[in-house]
N, C-alpha and C. Protein backbone atom coordinates (compact mmCIF):
# COMPACT_ATOMS: atom_id res chain seq x y z
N UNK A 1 -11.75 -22.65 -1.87
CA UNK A 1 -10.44 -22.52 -2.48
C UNK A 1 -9.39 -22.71 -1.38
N UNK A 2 -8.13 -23.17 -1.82
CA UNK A 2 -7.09 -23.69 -0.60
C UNK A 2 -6.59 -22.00 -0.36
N UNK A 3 -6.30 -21.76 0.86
CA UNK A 3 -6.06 -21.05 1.70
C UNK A 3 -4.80 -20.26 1.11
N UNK A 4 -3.64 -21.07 0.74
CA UNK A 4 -2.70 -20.46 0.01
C UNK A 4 -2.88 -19.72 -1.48
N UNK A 5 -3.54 -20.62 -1.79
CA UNK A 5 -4.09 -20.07 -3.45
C UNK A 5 -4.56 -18.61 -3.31
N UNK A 6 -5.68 -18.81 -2.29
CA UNK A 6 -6.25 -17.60 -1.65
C UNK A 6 -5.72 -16.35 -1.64
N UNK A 7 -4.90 -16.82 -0.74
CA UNK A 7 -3.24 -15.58 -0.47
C UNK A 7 -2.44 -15.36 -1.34
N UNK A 8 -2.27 -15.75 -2.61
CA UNK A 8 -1.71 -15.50 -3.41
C UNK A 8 -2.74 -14.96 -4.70
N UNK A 9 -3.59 -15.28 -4.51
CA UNK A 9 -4.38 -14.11 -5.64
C UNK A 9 -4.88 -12.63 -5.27
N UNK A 10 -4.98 -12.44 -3.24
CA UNK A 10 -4.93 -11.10 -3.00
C UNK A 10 -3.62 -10.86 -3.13
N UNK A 11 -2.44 -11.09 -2.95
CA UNK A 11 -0.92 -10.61 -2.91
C UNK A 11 -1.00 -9.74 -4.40
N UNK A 12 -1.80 -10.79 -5.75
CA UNK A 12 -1.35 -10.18 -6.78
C UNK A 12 -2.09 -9.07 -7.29
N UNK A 13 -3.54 -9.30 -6.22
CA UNK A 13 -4.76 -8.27 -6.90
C UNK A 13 -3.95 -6.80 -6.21
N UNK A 14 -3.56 -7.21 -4.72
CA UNK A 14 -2.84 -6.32 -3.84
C UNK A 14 -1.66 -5.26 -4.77
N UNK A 15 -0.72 -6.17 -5.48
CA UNK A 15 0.23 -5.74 -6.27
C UNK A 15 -0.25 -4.53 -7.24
N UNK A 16 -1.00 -5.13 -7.74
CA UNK A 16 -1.64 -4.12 -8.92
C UNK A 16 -2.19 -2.95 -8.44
N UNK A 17 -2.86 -3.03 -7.16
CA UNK A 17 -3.34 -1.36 -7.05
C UNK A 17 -2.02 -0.70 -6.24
N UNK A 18 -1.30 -1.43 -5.63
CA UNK A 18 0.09 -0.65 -5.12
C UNK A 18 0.78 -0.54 -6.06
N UNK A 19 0.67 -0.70 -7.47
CA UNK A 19 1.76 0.08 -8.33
C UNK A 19 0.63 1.38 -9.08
N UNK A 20 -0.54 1.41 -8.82
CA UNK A 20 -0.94 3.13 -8.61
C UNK A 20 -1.29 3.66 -7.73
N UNK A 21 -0.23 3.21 -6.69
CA UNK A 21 -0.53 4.29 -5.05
C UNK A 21 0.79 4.91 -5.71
N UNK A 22 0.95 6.37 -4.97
CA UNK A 22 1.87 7.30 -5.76
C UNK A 22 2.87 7.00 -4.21
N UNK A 23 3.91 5.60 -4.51
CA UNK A 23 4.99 6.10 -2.76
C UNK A 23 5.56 6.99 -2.95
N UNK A 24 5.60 7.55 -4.05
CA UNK A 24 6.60 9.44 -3.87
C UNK A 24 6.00 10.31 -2.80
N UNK A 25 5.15 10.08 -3.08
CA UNK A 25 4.34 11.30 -2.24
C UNK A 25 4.76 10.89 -0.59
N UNK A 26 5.75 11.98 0.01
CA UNK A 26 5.71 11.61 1.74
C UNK A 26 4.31 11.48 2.35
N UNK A 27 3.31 11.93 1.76
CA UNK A 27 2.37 12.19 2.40
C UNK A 27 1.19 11.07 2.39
N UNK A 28 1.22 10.46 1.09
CA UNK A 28 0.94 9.05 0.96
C UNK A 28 1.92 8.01 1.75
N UNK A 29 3.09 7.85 1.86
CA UNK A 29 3.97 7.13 2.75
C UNK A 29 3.65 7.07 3.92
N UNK A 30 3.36 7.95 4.41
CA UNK A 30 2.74 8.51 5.81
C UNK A 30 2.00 7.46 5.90
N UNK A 31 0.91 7.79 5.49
CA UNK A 31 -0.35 7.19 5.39
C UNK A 31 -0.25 5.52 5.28
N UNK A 32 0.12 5.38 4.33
CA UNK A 32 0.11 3.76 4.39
C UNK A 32 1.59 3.46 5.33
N UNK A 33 2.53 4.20 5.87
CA UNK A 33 2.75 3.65 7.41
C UNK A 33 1.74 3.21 8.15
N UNK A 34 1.18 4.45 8.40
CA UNK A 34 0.39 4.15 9.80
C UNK A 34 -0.90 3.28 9.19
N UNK A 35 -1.11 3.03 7.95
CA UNK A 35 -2.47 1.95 7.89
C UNK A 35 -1.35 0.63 8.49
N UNK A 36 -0.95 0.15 8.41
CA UNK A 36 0.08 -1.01 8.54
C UNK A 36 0.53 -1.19 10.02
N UNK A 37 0.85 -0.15 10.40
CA UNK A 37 1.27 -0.18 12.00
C UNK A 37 -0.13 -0.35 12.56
N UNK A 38 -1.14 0.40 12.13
CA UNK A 38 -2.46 -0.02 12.55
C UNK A 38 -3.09 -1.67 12.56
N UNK A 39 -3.37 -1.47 11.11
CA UNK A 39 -3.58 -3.00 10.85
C UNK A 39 -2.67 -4.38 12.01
N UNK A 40 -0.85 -3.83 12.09
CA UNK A 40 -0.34 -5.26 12.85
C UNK A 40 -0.89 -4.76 14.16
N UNK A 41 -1.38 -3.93 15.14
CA UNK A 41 -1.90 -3.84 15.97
C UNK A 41 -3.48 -3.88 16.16
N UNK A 42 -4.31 -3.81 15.63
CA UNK A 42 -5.55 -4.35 16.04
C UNK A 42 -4.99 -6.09 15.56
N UNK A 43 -4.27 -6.23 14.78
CA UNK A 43 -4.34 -8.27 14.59
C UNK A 43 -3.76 -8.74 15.88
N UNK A 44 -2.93 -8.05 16.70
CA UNK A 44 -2.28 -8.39 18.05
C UNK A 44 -3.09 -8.29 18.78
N UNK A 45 -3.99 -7.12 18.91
CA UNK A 45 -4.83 -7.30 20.06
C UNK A 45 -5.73 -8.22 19.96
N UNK A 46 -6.83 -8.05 18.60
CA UNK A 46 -7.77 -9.39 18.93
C UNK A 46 -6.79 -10.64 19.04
N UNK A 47 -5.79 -11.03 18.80
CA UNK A 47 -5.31 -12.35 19.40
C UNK A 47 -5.33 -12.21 20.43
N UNK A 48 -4.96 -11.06 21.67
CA UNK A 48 -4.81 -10.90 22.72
C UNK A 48 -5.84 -11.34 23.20
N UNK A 49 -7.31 -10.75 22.27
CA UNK A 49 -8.46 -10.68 23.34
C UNK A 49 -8.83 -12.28 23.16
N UNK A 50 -8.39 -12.54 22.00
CA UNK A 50 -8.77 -14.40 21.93
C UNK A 50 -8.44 -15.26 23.18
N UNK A 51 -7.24 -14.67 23.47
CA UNK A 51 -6.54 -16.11 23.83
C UNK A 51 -6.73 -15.26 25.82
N UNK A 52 -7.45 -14.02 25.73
CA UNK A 52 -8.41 -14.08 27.10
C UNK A 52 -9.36 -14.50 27.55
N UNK A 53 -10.46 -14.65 26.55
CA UNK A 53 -11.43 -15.67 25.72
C UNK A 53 -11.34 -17.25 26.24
N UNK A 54 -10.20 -18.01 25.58
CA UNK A 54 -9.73 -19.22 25.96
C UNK A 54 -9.68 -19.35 27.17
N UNK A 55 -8.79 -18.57 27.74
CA UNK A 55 -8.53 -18.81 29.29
C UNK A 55 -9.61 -18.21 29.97
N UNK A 56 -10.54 -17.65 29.60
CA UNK A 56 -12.19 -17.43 30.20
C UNK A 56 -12.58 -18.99 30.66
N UNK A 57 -13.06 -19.10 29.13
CA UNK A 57 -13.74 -20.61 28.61
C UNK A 57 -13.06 -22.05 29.52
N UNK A 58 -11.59 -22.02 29.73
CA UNK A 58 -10.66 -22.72 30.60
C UNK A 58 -11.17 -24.14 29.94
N UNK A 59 -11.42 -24.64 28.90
CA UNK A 59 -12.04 -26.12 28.07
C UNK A 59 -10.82 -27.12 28.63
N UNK A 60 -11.34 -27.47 29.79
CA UNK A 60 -9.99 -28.81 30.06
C UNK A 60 -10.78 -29.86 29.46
N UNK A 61 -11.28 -30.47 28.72
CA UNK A 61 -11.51 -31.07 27.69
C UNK A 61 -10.50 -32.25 27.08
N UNK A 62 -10.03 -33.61 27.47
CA UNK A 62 -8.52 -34.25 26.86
C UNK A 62 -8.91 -33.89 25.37
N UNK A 63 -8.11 -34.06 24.66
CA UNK A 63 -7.55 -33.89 23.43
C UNK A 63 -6.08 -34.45 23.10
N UNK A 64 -6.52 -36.19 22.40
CA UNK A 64 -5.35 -36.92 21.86
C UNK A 64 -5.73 -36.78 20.68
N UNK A 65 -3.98 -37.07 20.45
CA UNK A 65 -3.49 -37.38 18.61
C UNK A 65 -1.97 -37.16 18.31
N UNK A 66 -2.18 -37.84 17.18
CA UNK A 66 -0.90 -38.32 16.60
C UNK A 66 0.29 -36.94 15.53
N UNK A 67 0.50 -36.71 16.21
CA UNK A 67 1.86 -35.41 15.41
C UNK A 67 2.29 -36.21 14.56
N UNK A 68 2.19 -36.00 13.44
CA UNK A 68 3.55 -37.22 12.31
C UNK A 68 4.52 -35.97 12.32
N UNK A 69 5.48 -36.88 11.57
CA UNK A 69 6.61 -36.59 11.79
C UNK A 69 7.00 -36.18 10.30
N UNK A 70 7.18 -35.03 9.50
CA UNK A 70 7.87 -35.23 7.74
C UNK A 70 8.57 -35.70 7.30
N UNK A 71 9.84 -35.86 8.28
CA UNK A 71 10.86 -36.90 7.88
C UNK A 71 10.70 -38.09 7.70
N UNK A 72 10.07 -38.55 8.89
CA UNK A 72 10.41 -40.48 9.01
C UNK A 72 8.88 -40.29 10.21
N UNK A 73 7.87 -40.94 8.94
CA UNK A 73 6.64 -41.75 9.60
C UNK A 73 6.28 -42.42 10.81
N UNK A 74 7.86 -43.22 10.95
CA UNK A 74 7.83 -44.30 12.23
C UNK A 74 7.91 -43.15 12.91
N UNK A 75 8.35 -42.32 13.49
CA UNK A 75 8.95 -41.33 14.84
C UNK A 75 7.31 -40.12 15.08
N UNK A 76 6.56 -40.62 14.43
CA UNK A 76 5.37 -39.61 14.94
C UNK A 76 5.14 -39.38 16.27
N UNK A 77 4.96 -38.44 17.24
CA UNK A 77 4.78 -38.85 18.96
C UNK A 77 3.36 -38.49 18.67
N UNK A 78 2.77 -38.79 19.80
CA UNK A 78 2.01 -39.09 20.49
C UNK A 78 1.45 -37.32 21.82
N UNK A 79 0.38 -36.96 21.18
CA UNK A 79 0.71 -35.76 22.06
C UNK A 79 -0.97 -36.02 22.85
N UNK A 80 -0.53 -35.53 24.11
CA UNK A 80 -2.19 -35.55 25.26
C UNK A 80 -1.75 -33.76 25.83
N UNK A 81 -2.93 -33.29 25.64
CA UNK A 81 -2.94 -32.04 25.83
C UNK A 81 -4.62 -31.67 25.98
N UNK A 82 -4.81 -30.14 26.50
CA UNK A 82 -6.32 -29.98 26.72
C UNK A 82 -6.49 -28.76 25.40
N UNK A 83 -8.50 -28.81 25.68
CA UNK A 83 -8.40 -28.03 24.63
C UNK A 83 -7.77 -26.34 24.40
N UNK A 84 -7.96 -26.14 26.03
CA UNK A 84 -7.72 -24.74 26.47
C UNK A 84 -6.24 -24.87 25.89
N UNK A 85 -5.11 -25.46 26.41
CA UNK A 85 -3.73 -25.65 25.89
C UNK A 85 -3.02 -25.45 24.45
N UNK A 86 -4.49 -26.06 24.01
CA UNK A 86 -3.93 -26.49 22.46
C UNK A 86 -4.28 -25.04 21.81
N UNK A 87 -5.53 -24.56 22.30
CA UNK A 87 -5.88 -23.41 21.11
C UNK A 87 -5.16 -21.73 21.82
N UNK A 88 -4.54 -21.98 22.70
CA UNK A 88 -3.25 -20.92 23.38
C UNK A 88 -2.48 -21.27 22.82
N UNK A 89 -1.94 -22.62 22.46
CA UNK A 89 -0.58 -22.50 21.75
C UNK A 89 -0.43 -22.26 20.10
N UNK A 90 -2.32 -22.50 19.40
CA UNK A 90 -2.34 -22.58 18.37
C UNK A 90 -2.35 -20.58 18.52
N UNK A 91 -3.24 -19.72 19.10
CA UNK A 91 -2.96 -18.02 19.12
C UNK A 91 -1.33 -18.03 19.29
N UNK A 92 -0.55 -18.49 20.26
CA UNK A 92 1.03 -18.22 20.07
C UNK A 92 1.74 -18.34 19.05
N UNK A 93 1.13 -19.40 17.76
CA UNK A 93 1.75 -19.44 17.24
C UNK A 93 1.15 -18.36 15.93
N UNK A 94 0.30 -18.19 15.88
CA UNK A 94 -0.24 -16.67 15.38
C UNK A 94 0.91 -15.48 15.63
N UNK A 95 0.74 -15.33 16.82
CA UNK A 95 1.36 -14.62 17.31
C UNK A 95 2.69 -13.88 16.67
N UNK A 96 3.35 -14.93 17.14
CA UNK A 96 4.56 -15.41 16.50
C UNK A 96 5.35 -14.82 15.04
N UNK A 97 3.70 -15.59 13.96
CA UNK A 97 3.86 -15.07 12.63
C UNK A 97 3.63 -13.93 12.39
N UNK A 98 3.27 -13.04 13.49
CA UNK A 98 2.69 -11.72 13.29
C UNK A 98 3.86 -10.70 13.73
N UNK A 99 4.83 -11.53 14.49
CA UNK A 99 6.07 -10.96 15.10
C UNK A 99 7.29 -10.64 13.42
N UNK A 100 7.01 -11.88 13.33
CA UNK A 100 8.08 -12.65 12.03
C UNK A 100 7.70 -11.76 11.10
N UNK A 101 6.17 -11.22 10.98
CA UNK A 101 6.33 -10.67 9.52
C UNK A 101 6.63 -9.11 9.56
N UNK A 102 6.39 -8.70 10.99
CA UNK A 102 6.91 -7.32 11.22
C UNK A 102 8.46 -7.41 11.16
N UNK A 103 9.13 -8.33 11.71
CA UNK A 103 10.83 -8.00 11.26
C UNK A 103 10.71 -7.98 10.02
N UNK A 104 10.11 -8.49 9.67
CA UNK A 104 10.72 -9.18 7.95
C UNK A 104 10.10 -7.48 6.92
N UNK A 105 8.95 -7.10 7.70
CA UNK A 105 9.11 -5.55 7.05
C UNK A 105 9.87 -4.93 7.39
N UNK A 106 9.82 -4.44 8.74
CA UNK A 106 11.00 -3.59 9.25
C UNK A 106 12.37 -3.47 8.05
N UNK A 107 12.89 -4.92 8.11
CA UNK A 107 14.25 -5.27 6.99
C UNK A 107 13.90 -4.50 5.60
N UNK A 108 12.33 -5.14 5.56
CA UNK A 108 12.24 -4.68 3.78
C UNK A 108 11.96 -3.63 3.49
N UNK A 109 11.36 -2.44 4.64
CA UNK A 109 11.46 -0.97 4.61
C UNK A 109 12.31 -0.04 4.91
N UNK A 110 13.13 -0.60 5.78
CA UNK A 110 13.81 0.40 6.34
C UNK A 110 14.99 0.33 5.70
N UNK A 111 15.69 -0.61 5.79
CA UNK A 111 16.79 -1.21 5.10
C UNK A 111 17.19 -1.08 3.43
N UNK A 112 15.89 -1.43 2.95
CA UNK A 112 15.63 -2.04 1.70
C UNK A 112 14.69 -1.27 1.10
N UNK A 113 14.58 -0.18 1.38
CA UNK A 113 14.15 1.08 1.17
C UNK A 113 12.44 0.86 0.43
N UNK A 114 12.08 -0.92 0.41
CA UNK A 114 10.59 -1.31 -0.48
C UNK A 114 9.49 -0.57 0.22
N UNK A 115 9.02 0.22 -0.21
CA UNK A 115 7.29 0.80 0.28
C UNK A 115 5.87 -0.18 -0.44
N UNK A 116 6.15 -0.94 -1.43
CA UNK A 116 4.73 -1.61 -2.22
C UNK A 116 4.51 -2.67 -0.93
N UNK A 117 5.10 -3.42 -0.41
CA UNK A 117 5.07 -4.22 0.86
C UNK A 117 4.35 -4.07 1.92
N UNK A 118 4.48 -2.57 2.43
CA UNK A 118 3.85 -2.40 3.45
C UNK A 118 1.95 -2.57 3.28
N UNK A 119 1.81 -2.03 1.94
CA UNK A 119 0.15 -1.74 1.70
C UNK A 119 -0.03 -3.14 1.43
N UNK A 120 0.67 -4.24 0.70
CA UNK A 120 -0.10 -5.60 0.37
C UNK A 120 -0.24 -6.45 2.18
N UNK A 121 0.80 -5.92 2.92
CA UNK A 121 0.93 -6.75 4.29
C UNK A 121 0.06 -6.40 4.93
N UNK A 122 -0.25 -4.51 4.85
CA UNK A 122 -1.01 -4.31 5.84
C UNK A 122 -2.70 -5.52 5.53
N UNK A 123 -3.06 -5.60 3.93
CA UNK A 123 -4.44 -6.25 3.40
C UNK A 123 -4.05 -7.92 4.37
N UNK A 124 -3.31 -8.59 4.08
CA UNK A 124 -2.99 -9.67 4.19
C UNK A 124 -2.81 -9.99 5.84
N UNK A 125 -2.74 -8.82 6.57
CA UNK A 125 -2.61 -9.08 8.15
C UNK A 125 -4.23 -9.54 8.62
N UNK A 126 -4.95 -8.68 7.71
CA UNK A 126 -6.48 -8.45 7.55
C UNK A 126 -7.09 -10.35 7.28
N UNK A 127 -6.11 -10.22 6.28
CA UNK A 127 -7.17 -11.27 5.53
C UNK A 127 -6.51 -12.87 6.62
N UNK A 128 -5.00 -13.10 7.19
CA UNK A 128 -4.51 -13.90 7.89
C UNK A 128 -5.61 -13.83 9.29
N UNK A 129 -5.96 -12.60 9.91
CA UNK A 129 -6.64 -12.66 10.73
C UNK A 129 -8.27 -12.94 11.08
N UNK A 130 -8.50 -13.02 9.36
CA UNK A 130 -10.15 -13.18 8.90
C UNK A 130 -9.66 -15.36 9.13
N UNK A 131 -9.02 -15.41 8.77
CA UNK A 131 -8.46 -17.00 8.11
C UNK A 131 -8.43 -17.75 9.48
N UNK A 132 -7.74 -16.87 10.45
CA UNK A 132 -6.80 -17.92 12.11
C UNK A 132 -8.45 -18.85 12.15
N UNK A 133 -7.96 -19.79 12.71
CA UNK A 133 -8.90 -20.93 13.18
C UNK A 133 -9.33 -20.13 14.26
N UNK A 134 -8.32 -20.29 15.55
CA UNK A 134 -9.54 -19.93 16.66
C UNK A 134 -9.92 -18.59 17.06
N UNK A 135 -9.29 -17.66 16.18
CA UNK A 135 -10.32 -16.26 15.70
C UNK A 135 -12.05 -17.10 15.87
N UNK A 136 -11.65 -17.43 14.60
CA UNK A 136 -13.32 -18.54 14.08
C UNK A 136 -13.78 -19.01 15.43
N UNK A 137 -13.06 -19.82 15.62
CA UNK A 137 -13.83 -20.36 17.15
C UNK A 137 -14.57 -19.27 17.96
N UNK A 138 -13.59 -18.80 18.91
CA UNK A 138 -13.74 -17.87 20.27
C UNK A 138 -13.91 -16.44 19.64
N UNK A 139 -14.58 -15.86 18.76
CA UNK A 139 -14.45 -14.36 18.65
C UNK A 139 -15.60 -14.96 17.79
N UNK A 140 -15.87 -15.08 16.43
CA UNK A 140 -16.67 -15.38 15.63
C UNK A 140 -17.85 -16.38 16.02
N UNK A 141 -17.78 -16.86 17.55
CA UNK A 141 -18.75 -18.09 17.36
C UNK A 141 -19.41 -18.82 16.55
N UNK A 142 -18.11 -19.63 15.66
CA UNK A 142 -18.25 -20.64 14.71
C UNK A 142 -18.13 -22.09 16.04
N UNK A 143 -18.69 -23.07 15.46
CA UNK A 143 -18.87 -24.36 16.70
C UNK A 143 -17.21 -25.01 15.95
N UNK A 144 -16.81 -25.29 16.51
CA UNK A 144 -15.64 -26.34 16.25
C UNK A 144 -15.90 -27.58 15.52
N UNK A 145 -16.38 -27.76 14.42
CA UNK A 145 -16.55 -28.96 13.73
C UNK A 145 -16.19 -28.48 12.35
N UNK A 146 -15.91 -29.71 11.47
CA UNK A 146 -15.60 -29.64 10.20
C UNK A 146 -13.81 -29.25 10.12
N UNK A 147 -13.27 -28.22 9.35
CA UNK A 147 -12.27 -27.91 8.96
C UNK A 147 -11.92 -27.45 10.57
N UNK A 148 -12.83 -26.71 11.51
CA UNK A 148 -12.32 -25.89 12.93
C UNK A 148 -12.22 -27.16 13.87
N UNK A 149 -12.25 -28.48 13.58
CA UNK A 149 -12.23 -29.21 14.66
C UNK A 149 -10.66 -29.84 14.91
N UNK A 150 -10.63 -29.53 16.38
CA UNK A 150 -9.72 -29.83 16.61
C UNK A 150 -8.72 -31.09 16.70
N UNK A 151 -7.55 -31.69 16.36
CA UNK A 151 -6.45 -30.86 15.96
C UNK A 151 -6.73 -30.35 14.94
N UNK A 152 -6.17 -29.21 14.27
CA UNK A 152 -6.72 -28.06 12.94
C UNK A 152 -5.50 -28.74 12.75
N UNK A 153 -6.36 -29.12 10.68
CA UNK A 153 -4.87 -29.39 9.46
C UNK A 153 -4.65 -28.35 9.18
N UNK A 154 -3.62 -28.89 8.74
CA UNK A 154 -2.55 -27.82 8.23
C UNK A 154 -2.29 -28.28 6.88
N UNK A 155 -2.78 -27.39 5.83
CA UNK A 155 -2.83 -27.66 4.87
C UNK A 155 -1.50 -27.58 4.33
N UNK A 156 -1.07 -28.01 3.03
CA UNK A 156 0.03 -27.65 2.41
C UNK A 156 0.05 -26.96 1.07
N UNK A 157 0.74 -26.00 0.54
CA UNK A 157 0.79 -25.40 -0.49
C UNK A 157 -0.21 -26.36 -1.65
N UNK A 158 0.24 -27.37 -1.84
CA UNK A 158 -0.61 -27.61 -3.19
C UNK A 158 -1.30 -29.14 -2.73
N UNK A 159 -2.04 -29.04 -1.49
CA UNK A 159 -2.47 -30.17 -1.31
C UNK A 159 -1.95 -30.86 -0.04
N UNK A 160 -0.73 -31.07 -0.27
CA UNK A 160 0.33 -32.09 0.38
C UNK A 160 0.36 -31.51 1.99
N UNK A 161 -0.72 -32.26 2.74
CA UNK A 161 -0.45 -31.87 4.40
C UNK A 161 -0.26 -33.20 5.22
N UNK A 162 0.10 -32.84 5.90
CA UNK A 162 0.82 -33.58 6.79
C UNK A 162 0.06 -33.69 8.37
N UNK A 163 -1.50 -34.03 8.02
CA UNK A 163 -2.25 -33.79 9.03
C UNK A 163 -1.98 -34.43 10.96
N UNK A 164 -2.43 -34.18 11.39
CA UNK A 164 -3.04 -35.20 12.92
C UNK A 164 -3.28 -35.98 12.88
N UNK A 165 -2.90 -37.29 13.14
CA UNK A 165 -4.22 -38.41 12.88
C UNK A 165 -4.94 -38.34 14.41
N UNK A 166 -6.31 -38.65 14.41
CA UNK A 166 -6.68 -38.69 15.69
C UNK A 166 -7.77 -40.16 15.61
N UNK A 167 -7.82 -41.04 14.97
CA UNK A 167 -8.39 -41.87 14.88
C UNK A 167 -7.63 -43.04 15.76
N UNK A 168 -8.96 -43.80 16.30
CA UNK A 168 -8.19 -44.77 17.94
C UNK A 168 -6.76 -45.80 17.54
N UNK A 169 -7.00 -46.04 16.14
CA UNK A 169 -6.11 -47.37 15.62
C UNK A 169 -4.69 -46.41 15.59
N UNK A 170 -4.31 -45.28 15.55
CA UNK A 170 -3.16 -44.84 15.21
C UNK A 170 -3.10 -43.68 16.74
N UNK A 171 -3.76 -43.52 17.43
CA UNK A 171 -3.47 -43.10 19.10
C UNK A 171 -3.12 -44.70 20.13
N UNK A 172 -3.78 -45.62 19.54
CA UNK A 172 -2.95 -46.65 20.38
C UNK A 172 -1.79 -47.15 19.49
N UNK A 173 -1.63 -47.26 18.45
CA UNK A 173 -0.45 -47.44 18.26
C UNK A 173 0.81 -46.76 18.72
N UNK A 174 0.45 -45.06 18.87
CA UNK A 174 1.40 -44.33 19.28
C UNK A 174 1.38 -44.56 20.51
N UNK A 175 0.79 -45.08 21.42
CA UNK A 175 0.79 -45.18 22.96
C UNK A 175 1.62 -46.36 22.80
N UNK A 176 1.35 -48.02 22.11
CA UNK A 176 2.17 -48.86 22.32
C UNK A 176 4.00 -48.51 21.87
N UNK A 177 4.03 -47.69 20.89
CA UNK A 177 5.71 -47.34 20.92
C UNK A 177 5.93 -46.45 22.13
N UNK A 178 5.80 -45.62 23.09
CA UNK A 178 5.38 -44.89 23.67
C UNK A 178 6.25 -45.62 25.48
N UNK A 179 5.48 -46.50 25.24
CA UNK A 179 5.50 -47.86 26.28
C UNK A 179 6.88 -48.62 26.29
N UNK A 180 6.63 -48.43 24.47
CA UNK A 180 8.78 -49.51 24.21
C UNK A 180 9.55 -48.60 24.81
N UNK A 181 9.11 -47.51 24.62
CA UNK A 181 10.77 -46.88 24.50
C UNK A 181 11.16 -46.40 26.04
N UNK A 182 10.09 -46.51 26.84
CA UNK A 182 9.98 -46.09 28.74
C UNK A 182 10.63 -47.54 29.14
N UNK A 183 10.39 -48.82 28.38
CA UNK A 183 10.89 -50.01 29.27
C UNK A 183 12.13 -50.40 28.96
């Protein structure tokens, strides 16, 4: 099943048992605080321990391919990077989303007084961190082939992604524009 679909049928299974958690109760509030503050901290650390992992492993390995571009096809670059590089920047950008979704509670609890949020985020930090690619890789010792091979697609909501190309006919093409635009 696509990954989003995924996430949106725990969000709703999620929904339904958080409208019979009792948030009146301080004492239940409590509680599913700290499951949540828990939960975004063990997902920080194993990224942590991942991306110690990586830089264990040190895979200088080349790794070409083609970034398209969503706007305008012609302007795709051309990216040369290693594997160690790529799957640190792919945990940063984990990272990142793990940063983004703690503001974005912070706002919707504190502010916005929502408690059903915290219990579906804390499941979904769970299930984002069951999902990360190089979780799979470097923690899970899954081999990097198939869907884990690198560059990782990126799927789109209903299909529509906007993958890597890494095939030779469209890495030399991006090398010959590459060439125009230096002379």
């Amino acid at each position: 099943m696509n990954p989003a679909v995924n996430n949106l049928v725990i969000s709703l299974a999620a929904m339904q048992v958080a409208r019979r958690i009792p948030f009146d109760d301080p004492q239940v509030l409590v509680y599913v605080r700290i499951a949540y503050v828990a939960t975004q901290v063990l997902v920080l650390g194993v990224y942590y321990y991942v991306a110690q992992q990586i830089k264990k492993k040190n895979d200088q390995t080349v790794l070409k391919y083609v970034e398209p571009n969503p706007m305008n096809k012609e302007e795709s670059k051309l990216v040369t990077t290693t594997v160690r590089d790529y799957d640190l920047a792919e945990v940063s950008k984990l990272v990142r989303g793990v940063y983004m979704g703690v503001a974005m509670m912070a706002f919707m609890h504190l502010y916005l007084k929502y408690t059903q949020p915290l219990f579906i985020q804390a499941l979904m930090g769970l299930k984002t961190l069951y999902d990360a690619k190089p979780v799979a890789i470097h923690l899970l010792g899954k081999p990097a082939e198939g869907d884990l091979k690198r560059p990782f697609k990126t799927g789109g909501m209903f299909g529509a992604a906007s993958d890597p190309q890494t095939d030779k006919a469209a890495i030399d093409e991006a090398e010959k524009k590459v060439g125009k635009k230096e002379e």
